[in-house]
N, C-alpha and C. Protein backbone atom coordinates (compact mmCIF):
# COMPACT_ATOMS: atom_id res chain seq x y z
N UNK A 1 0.85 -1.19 0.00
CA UNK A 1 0.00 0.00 0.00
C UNK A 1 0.89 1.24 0.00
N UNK A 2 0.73 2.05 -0.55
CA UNK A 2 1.76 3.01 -0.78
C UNK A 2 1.33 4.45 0.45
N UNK A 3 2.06 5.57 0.38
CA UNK A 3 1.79 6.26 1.51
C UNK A 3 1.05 7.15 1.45
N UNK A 4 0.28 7.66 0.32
CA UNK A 4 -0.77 8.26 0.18
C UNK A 4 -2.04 7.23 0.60
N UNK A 5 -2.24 6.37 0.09
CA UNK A 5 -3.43 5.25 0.37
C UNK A 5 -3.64 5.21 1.67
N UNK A 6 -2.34 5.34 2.49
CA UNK A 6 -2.28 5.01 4.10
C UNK A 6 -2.89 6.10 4.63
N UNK A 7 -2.46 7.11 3.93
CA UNK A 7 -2.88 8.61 4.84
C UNK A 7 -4.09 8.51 4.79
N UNK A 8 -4.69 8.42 3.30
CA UNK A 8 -6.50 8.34 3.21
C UNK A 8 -7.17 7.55 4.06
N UNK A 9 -6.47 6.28 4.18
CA UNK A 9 -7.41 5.14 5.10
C UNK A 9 -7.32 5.91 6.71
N UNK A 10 -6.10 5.80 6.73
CA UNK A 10 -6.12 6.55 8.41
C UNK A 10 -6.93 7.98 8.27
N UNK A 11 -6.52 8.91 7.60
CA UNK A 11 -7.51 10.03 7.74
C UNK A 11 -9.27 9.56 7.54
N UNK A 12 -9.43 8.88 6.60
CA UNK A 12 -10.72 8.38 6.45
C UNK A 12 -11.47 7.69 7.71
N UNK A 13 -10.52 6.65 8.65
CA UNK A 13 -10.56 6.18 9.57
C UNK A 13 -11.02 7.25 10.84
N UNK A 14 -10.07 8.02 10.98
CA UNK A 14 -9.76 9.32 12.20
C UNK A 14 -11.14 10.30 11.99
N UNK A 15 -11.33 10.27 10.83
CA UNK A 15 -12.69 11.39 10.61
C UNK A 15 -13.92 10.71 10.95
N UNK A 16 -14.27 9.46 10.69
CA UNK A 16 -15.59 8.98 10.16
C UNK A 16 -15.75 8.25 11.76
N UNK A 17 -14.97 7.06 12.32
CA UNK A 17 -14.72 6.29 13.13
C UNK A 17 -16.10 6.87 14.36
N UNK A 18 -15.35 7.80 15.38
CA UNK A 18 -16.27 8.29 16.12
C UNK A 18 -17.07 8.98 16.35
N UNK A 19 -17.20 10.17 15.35
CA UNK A 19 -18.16 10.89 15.01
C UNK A 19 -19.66 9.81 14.92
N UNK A 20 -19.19 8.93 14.22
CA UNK A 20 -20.45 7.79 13.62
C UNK A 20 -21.15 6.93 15.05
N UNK A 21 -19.89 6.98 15.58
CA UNK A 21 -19.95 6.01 16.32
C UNK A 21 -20.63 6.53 17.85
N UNK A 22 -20.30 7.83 18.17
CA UNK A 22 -21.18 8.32 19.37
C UNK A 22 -22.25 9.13 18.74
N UNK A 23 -22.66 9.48 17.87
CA UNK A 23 -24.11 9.58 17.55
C UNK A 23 -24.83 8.05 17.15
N UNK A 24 -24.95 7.21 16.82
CA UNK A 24 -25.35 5.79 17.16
C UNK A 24 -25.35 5.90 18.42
N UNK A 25 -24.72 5.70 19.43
CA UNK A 25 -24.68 5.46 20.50
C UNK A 25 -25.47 6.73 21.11
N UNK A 26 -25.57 7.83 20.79
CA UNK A 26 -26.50 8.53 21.54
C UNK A 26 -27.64 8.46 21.76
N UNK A 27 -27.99 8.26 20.45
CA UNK A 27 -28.94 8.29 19.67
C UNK A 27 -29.95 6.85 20.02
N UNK A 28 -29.19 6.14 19.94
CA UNK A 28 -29.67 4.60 20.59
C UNK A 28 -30.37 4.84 22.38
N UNK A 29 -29.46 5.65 23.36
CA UNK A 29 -29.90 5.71 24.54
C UNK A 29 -31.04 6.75 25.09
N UNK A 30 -31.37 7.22 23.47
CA UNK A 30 -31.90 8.23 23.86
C UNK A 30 -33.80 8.10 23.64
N UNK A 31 -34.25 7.54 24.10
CA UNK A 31 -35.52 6.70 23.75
C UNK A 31 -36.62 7.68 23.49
N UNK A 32 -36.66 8.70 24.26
CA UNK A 32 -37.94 9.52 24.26
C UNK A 32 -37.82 10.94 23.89
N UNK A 33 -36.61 11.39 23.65
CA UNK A 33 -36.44 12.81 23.62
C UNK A 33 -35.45 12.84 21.86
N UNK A 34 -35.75 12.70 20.73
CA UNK A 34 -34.69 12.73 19.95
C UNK A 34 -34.03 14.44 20.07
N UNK A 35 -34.47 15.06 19.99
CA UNK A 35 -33.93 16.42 20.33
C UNK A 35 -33.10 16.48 20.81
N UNK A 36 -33.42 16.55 22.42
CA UNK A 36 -32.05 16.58 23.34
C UNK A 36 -31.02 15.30 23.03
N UNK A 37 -31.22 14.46 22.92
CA UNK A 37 -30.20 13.29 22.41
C UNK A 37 -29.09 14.07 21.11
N UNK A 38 -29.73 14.58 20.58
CA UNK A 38 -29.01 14.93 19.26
C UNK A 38 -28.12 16.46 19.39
N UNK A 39 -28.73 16.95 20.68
CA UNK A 39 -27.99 17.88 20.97
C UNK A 39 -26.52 17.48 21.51
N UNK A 40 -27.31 16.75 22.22
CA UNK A 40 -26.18 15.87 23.48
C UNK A 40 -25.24 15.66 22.48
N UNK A 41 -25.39 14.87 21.58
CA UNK A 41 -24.04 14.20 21.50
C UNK A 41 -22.94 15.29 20.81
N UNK A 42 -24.05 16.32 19.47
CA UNK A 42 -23.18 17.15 18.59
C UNK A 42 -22.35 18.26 19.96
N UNK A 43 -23.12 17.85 20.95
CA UNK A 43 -22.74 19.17 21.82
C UNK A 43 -21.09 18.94 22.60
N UNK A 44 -20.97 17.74 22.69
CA UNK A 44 -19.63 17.07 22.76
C UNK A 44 -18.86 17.29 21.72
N UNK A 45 -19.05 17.88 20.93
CA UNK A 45 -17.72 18.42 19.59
C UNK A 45 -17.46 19.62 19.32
N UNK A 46 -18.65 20.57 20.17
CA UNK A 46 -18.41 22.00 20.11
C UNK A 46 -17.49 21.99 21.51
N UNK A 47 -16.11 22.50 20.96
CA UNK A 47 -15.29 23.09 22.10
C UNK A 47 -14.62 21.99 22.84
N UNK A 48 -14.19 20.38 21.99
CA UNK A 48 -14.00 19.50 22.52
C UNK A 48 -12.85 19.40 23.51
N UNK A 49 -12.93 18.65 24.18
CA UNK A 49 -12.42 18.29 25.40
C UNK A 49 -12.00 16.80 25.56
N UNK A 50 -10.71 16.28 26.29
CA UNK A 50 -10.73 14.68 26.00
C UNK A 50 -11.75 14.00 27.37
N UNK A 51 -12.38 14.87 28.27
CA UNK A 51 -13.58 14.62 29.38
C UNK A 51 -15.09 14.91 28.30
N UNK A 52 -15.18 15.50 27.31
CA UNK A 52 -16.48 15.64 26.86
C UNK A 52 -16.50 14.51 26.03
N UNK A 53 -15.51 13.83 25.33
CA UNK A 53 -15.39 12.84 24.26
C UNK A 53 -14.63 11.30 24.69
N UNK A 54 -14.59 11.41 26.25
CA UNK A 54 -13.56 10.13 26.78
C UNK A 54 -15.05 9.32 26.75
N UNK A 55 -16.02 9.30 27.27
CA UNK A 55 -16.89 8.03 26.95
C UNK A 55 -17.89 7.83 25.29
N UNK A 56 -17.29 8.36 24.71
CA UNK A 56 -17.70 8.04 22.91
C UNK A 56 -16.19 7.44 22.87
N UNK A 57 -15.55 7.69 22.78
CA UNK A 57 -13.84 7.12 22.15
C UNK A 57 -13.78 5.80 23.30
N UNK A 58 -14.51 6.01 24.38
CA UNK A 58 -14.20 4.37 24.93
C UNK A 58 -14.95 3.51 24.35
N UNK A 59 -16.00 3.62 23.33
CA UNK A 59 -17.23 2.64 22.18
C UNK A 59 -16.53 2.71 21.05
N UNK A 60 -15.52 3.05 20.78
CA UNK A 60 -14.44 2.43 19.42
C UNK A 60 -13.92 1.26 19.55
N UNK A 61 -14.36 0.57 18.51
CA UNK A 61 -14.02 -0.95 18.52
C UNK A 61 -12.10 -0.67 18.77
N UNK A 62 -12.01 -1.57 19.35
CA UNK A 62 -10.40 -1.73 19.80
C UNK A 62 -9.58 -1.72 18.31
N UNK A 63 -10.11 -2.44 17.54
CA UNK A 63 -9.27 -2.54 16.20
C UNK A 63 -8.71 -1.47 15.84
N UNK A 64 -10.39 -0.43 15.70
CA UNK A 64 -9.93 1.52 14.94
C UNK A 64 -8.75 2.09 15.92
N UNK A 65 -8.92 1.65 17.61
CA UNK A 65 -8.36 2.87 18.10
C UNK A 65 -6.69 2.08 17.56
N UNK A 66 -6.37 0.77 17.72
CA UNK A 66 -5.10 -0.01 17.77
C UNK A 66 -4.56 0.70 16.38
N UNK A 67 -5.16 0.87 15.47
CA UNK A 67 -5.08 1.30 14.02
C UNK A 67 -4.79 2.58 14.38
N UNK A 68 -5.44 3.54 14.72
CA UNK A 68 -4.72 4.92 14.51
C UNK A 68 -3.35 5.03 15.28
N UNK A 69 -3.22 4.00 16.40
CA UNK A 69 -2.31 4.31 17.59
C UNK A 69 -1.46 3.46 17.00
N UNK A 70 -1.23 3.09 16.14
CA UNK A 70 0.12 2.19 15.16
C UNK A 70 0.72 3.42 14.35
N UNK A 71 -0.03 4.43 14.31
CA UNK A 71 0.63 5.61 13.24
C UNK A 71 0.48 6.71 14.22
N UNK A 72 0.35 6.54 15.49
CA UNK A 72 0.72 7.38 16.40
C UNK A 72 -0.33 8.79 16.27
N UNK A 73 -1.22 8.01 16.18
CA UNK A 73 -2.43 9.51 16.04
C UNK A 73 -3.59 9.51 17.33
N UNK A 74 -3.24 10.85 18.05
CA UNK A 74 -4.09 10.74 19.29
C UNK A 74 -5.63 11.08 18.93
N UNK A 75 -6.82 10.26 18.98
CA UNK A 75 -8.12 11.03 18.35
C UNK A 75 -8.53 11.92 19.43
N UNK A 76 -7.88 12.46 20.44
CA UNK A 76 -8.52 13.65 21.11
C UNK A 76 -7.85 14.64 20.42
N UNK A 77 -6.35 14.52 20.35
CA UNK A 77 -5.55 15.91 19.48
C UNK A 77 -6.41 15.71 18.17
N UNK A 78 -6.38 15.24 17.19
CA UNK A 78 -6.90 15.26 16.03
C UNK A 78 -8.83 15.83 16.31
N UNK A 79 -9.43 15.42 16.85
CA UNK A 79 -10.65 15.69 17.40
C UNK A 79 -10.68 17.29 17.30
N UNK A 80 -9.31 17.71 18.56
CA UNK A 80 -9.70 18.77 19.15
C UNK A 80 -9.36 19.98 18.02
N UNK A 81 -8.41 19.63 16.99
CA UNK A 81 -8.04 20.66 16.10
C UNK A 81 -9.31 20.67 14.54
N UNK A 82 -9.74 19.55 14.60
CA UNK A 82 -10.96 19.56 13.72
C UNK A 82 -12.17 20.06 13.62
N UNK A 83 -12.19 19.93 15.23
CA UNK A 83 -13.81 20.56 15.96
C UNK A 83 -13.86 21.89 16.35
N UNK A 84 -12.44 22.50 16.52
CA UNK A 84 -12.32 23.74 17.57
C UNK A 84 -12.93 24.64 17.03
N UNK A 85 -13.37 24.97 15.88
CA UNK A 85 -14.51 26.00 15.45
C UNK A 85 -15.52 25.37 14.98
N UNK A 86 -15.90 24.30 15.63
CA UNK A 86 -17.47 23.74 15.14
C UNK A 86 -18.48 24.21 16.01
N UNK A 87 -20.06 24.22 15.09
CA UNK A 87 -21.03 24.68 16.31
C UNK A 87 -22.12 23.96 14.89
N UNK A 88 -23.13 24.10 16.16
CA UNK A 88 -24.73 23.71 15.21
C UNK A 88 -25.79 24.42 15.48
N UNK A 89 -27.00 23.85 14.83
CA UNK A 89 -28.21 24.09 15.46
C UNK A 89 -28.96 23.16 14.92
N UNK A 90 -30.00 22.93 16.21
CA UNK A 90 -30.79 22.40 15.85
C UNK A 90 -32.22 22.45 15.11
N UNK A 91 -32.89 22.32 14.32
CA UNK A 91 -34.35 22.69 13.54
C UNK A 91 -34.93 22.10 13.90
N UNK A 92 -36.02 21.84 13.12
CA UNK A 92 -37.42 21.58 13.03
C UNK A 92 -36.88 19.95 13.72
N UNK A 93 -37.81 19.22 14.33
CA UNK A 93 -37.81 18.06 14.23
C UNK A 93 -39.17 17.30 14.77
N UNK A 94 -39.27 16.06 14.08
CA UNK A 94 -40.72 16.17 13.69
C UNK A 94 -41.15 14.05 13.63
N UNK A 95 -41.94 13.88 14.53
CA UNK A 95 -41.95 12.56 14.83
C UNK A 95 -43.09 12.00 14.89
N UNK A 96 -43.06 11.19 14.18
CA UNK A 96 -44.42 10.39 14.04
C UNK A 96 -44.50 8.69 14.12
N UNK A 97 -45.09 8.28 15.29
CA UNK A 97 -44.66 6.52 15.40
C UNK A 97 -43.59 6.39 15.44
N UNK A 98 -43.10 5.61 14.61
CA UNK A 98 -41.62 5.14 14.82
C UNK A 98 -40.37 5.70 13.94
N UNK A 99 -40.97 6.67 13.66
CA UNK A 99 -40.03 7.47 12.28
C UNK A 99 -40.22 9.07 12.84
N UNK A 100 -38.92 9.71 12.45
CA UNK A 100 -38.57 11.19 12.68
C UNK A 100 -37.88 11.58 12.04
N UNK A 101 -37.78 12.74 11.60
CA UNK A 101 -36.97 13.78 11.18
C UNK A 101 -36.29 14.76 12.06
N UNK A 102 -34.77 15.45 11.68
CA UNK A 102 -34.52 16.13 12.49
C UNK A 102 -33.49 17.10 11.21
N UNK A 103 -34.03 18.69 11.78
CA UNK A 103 -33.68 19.24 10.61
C UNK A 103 -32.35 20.02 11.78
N UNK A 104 -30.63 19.64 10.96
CA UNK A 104 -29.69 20.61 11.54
C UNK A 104 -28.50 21.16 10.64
N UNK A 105 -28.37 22.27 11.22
CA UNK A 105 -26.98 23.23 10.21
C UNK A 105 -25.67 22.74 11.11
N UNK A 106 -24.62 22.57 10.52
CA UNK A 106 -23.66 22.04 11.15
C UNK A 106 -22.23 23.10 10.60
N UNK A 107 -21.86 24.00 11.23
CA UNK A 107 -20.90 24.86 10.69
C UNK A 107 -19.81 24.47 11.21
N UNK A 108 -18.68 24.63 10.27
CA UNK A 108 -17.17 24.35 10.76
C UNK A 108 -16.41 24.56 9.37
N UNK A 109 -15.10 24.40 9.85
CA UNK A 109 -13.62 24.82 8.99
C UNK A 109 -13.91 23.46 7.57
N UNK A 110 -13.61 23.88 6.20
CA UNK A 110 -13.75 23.37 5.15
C UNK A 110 -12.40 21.81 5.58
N UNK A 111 -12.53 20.80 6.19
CA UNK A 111 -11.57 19.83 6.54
C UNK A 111 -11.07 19.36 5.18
N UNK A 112 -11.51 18.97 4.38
CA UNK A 112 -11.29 18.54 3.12
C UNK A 112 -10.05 19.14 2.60
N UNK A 113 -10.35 20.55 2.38
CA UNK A 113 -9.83 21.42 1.51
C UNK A 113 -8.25 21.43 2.29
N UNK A 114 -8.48 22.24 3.85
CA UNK A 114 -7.19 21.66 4.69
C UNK A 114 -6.10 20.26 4.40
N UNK A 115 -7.09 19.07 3.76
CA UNK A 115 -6.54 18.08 3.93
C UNK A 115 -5.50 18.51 2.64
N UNK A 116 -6.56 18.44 1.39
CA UNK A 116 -5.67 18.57 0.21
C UNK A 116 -4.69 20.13 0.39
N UNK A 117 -4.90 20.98 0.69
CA UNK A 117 -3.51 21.83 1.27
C UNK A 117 -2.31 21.49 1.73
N UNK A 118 -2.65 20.26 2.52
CA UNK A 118 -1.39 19.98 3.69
C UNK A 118 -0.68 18.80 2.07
N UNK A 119 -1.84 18.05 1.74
CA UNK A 119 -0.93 17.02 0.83
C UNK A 119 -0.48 17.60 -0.37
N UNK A 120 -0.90 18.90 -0.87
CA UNK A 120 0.09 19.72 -2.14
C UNK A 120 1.06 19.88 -1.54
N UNK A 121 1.26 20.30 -0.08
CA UNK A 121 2.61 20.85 0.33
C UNK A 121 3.76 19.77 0.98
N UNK A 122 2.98 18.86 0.76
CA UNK A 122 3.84 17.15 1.61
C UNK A 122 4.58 16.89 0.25
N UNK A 123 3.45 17.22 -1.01
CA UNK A 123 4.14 16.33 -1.78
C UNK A 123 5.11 17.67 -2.88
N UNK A 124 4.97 18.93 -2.34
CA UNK A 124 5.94 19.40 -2.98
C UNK A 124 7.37 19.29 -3.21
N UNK A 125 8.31 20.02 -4.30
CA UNK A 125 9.43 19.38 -4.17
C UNK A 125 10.09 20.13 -3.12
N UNK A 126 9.82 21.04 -2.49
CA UNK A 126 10.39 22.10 -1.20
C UNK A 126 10.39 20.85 -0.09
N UNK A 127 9.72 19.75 -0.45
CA UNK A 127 9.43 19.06 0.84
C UNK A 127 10.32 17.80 0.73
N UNK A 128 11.18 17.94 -0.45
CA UNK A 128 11.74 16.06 -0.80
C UNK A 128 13.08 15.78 0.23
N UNK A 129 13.45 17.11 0.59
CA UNK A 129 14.88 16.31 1.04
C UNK A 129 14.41 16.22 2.41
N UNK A 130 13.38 17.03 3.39
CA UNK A 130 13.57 17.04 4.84
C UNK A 130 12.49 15.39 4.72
N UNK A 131 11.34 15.57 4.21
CA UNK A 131 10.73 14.06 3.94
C UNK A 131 11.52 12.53 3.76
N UNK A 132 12.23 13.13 3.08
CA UNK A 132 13.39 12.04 2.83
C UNK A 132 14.30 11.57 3.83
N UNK A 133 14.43 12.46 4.65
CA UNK A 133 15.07 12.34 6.32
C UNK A 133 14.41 12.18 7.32
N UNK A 134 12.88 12.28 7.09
CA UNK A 134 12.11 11.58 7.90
C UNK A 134 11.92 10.10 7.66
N UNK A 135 11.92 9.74 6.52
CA UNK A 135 11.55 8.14 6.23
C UNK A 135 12.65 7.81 6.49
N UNK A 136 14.03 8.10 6.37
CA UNK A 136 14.99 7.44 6.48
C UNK A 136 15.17 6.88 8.26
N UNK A 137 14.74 8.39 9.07
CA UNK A 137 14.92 8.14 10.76
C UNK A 137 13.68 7.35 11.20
N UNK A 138 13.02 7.89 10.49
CA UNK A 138 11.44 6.56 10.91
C UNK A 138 10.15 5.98 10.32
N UNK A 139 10.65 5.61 9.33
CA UNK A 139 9.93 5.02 8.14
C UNK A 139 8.71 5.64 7.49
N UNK A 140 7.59 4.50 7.84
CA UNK A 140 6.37 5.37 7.04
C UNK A 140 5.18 6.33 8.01
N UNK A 141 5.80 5.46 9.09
CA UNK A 141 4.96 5.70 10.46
C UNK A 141 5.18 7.62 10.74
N UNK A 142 6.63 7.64 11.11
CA UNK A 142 7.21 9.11 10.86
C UNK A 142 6.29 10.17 9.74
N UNK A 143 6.51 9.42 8.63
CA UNK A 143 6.02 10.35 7.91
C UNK A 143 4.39 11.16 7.49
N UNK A 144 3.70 9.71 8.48
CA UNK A 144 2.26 10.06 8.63
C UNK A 144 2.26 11.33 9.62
N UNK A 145 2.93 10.84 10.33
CA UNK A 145 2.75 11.63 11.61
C UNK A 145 3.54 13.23 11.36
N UNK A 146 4.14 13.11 10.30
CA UNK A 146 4.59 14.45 9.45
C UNK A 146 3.15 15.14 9.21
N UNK A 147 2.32 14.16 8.29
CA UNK A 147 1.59 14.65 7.47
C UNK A 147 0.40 15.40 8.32
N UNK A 148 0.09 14.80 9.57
CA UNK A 148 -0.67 15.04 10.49
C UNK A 148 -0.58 16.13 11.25
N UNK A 149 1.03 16.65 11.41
CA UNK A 149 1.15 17.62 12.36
C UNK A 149 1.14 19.05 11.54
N UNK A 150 1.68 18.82 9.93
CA UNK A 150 1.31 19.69 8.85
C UNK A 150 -0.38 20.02 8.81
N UNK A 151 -1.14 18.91 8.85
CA UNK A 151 -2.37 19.00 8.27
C UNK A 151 -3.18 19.97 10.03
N UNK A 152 -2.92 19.96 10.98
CA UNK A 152 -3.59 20.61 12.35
C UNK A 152 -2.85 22.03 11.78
N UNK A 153 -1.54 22.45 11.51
CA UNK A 153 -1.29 23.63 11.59
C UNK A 153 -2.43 24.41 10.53
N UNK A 154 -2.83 23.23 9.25
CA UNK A 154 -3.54 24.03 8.32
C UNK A 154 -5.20 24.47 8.99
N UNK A 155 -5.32 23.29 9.57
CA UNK A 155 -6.64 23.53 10.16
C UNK A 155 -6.96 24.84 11.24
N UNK A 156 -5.87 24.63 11.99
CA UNK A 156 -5.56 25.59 13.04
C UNK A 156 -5.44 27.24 12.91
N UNK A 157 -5.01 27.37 11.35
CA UNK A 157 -4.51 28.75 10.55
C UNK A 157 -5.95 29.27 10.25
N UNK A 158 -7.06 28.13 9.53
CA UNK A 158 -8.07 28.57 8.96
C UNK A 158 -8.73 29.17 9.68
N UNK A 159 -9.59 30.06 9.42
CA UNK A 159 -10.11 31.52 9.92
C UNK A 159 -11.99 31.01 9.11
N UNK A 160 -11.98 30.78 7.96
CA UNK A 160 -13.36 30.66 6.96
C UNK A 160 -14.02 29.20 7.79
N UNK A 161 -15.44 29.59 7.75
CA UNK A 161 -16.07 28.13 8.29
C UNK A 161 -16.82 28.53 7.12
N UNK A 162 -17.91 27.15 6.84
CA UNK A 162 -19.10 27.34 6.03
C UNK A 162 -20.13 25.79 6.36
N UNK A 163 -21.14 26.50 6.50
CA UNK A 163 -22.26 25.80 7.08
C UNK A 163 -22.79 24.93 6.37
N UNK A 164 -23.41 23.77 6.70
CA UNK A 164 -24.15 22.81 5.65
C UNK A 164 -25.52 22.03 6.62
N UNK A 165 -26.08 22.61 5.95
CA UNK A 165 -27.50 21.95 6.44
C UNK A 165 -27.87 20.18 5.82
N UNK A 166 -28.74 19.62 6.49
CA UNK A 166 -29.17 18.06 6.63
C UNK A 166 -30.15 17.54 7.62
N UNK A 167 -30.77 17.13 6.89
CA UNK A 167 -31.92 16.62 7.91
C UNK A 167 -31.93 14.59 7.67
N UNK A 168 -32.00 14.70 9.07
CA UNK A 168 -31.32 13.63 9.33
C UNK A 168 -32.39 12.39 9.75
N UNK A 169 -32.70 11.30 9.50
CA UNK A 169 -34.04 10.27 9.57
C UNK A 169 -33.98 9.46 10.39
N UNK A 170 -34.56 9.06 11.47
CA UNK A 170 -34.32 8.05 12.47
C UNK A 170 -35.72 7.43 12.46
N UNK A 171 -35.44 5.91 13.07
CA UNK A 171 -36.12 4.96 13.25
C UNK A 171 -36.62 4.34 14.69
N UNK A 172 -37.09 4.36 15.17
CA UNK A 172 -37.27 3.62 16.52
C UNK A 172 -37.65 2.07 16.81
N UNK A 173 -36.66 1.83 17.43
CA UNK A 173 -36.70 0.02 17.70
C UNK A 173 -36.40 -0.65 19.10
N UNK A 174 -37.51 -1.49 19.30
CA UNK A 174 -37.58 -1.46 20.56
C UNK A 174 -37.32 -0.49 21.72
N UNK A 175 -37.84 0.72 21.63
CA UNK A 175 -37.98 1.53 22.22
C UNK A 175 -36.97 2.98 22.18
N UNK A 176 -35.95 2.71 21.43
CA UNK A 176 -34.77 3.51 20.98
C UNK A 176 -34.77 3.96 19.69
N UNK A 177 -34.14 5.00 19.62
CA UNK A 177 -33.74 5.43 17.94
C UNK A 177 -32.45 5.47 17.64
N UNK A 178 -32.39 5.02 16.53
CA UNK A 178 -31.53 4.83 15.82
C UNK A 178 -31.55 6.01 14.29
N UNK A 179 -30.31 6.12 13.40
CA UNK A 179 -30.53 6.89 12.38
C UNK A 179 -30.12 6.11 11.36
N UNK A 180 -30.49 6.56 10.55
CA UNK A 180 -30.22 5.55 9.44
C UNK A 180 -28.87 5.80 8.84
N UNK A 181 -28.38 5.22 7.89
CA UNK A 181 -26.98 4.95 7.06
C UNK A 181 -26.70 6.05 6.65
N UNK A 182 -27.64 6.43 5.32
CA UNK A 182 -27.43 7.19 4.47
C UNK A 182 -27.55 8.92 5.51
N UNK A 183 -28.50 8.96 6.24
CA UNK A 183 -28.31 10.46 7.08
C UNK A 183 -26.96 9.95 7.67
N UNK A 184 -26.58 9.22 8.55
CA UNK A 184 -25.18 8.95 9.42
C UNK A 184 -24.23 9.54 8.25
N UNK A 185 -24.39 8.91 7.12
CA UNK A 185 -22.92 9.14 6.46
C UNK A 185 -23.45 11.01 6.07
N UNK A 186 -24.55 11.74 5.32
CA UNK A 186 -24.49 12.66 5.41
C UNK A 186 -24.12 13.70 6.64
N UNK A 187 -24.65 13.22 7.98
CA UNK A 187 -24.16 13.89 8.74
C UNK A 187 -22.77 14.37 8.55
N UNK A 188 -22.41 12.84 9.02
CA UNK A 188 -20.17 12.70 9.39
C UNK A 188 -19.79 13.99 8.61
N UNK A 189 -20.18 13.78 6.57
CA UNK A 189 -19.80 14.91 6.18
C UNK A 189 -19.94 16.02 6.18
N UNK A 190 -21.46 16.57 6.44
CA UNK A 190 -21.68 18.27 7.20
C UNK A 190 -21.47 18.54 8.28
N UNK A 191 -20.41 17.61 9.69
CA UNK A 191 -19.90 17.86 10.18
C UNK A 191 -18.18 17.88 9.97
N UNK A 192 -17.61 17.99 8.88
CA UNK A 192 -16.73 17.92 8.57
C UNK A 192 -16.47 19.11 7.29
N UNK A 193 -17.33 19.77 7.16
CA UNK A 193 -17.26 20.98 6.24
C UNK A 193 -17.71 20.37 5.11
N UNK A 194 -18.69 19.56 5.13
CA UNK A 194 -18.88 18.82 3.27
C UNK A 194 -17.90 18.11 3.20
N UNK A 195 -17.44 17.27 3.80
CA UNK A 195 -16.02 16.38 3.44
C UNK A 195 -16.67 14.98 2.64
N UNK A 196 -16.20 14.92 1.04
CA UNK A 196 -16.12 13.86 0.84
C UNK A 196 -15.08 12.68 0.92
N UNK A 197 -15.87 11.88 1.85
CA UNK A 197 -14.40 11.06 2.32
C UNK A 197 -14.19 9.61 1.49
N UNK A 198 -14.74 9.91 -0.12
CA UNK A 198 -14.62 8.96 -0.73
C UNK A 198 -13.12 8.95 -1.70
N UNK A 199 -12.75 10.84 -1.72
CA UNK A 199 -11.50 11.07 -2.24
C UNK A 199 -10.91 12.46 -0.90
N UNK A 200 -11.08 11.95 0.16
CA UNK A 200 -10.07 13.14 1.45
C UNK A 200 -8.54 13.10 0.54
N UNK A 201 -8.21 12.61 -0.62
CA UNK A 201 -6.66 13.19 -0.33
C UNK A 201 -6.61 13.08 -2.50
């Protein structure tokens, strides 16, 4: 697998992983109120904290977290530089039997665009000889973790957010709601600035 492929899977991994994974889980405990449930959980990413996000990151299957922590990527640092200008709101939301709607704007820093910034400038030629002395002192692992500490400064610099609205569909089962696939995966990305994470790099 070469070292672009790696970056995508791990970045693809690092973005999608818990975001997905503690709204399911909120969303699941949250039986009677979808509102506040949905606040709850987005409300853990405005202004994150590794105490607002330590019990969602403890419901990551062991595999994801073993996987990012092989390329030395902390998901609270990465979390906290992704989220630090995120905010929402919540809309309309609207429930009938076992089916709901929930209408929300999700504003934050364009992540995508950051990503491909940091990888024009990884893969420029200004970058071949000190890169080249990173793989040499610590292989490929090093150089992710190059790419990572490049890619927070870009995030960190950005100043522009832009908002993306989605209304999001849940189901109720056995007494819980759940959301469906296709809103989950729209969410992840209007919480990520429109990130399509079918090409992040």
């Amino acid at each position: 697998m070469s070292i672009t492929s790696k970056l995508s899977r791990v970045l693809t991994l690092a973005c999608t992983a818990i975001l997905a994974s503690t709204l399911m889980i909120g969303l699941t405990a949250c039986s009677n109120d979808e509102q506040a449930g949905i606040s709850t959980e987005l409300g853990a990413f405005k202004n994150p904290t590794k105490e607002s996000l330590e019990p969602y990151v403890g419901q990551l299957s062991s595999s994801d977290l073993k996987e990012l922590e092989t390329y030395g990527i902390d998901i609270y640092e990465f979390l906290g530089h992704c989220f630090s200008k995120f905010d929402y709101s919540v809309g309309k939301v609207s429930a009938s039997g076992d089916t709901a709607t929930a209408e929300l704007s999700l504003t934050n820093v364009d992540v995508q665009s950051a990503v491909k910034a940091t990888s024009d400038e990884f893969q420029s030629s200004d970058m071949r000889d000190e890169l080249a002395q990173i793989y040499t002192d610590g292989g490929e692992t090093a150089l992710i973790q190059k790419f990572f500490e490049m890619f927070y400064s870009k995030l960190d610099e950005t100043t522009e957010t832009v908002s993306n609205d989605v209304t999001v569909k849940l189901t109720k089962s056995n007494g819980s709601w759940t959301i469906d696939d296709a809103s989950l995966n729209d969410l992840v990305s209007a919480a990520y600035g429109g990130a399509d994470f079918s090409s992040m790099l």
